[in-house]
Protein backbone atom coordinates (compact mmCIF):
# COMPACT_ATOMS: atom_id res chain seq x y z
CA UNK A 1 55.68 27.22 -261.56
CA UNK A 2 58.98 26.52 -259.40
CA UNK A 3 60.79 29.39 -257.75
CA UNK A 4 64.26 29.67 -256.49
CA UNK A 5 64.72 32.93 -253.71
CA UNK A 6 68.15 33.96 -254.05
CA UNK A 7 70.34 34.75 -250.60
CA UNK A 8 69.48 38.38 -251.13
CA UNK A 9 65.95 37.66 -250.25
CA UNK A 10 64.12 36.37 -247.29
CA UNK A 11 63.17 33.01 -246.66
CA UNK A 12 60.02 33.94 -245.80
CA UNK A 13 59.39 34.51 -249.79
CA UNK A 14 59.66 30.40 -249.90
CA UNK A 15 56.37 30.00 -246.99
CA UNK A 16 54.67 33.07 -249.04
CA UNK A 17 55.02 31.11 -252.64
CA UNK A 18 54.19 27.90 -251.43
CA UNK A 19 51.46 29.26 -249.72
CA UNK A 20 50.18 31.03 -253.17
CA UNK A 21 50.38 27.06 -254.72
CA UNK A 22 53.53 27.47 -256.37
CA UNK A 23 56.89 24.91 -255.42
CA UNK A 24 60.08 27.56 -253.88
CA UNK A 25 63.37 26.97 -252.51
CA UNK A 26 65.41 29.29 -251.12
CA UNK A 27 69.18 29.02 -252.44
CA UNK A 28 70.52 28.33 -249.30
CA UNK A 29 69.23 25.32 -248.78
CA UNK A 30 70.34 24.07 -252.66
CA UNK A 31 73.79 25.64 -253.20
CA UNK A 32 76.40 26.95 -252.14
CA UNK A 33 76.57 30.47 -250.39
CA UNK A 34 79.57 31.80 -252.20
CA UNK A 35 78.23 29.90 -255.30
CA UNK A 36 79.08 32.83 -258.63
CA UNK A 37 75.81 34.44 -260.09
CA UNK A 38 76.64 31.83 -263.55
CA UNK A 39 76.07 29.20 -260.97
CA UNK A 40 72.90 30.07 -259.50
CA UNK A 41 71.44 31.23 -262.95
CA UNK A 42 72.71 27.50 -264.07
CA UNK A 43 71.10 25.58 -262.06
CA UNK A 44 68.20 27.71 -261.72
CA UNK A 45 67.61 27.20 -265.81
CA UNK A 46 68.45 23.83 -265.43
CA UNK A 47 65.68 22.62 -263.60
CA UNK A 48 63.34 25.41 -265.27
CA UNK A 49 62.97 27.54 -261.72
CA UNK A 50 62.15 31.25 -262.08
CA UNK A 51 64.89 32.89 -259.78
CA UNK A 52 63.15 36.02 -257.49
CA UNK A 53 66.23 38.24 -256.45
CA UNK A 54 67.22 41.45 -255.50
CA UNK A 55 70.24 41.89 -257.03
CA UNK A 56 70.77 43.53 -260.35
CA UNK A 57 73.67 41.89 -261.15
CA UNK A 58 71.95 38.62 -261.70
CA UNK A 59 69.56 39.77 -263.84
CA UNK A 60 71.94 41.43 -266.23
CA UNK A 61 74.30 38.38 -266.42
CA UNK A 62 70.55 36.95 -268.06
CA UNK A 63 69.96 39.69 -270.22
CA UNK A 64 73.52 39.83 -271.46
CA UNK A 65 74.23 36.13 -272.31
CA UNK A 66 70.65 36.46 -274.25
CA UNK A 67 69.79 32.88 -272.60
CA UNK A 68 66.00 32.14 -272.72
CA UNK A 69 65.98 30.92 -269.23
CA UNK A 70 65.52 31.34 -266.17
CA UNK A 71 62.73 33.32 -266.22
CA UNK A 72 63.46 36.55 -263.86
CA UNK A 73 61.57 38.21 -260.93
CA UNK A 74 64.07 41.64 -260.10
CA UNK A 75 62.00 43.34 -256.79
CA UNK A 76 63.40 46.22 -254.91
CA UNK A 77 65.94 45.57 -251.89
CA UNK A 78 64.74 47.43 -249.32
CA UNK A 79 61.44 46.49 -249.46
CA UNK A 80 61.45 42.76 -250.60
CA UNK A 81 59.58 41.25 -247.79
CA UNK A 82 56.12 39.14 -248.33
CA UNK A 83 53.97 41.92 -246.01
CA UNK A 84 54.96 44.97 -248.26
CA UNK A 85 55.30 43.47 -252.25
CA UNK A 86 53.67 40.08 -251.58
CA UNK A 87 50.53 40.86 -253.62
CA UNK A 88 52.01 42.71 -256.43
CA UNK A 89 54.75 39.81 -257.06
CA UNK A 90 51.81 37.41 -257.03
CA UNK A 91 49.99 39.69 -259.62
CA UNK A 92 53.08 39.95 -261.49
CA UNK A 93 53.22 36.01 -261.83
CA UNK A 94 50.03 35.57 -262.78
CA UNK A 95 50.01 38.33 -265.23
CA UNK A 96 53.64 37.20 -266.59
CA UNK A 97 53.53 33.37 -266.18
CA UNK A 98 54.10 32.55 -269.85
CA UNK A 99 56.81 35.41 -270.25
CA UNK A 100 58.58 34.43 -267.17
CA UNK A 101 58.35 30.81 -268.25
CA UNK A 102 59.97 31.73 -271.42
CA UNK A 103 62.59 33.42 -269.68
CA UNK A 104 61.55 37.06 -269.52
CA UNK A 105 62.90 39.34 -266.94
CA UNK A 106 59.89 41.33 -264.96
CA UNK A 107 60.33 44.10 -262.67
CA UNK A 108 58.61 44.67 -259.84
CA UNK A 109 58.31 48.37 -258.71
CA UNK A 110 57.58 49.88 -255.26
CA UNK A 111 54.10 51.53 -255.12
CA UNK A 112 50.88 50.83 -257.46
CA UNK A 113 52.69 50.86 -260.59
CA UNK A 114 52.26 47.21 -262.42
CA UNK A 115 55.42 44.95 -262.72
CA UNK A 116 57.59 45.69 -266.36
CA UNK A 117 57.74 42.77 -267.86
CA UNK A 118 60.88 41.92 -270.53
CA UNK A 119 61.04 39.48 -272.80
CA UNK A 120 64.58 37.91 -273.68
């Protein structure tokens, strides 16, 4: 599975992900920085890339054009860093691959609570 880490999160996320066997790229080294959200989600479905962001604009521009893709990891802001949501993003990958692959949005929440996962 290919990630893209949008400029709202760390590039640390790109290490952590390639480190967990999967490809990432953080947006800043593929686009533009004042690229729109439609451009980011474009060329994020494009190449079939699951986009990880923090921003919950992006993830309602996919839920409102009712695309199938890209596949949607929405984490928390303030604590988006590998060290304090590393292992429950990895969980919710591996417990979402096929979803996310088909586009699905999944939510990772702060705590113990398990990721909500929601199909497009």
């Amino acid at each position: 599975m290919n990630f893209v880490v949008d400029l709202n999160v760390a590039t640390d996320w790109t290490g952590f992900l390639a480190g967990a066997g999967f490809t990432a790229v953080h947006w800043s080294d593929e686009g533009a920085p004042n690229a729109t959200d439609r451009e980011l989600l474009q060329w994020t479905a494009e190449r079939g890339y699951v986009l990880l962001t923090a921003d919950l604009d992006e993830a309602a521009a996919v839920a409102a054009a009712g695309n199938s893709r890209p596949g949607v990891i929405l984490a928390p802001p303030g604590a988006l860093t590998p060290e304090t949501l590393g292992g429950a993003v990895l969980a919710a990958i591996h417990r979402a691959k096929s979803a996310l692959a088909a586009g699905a949005i999944v939510t990772i929440v702060a705590g113990d609570a398990p990721a909500r996962i929601r199909p497009l």
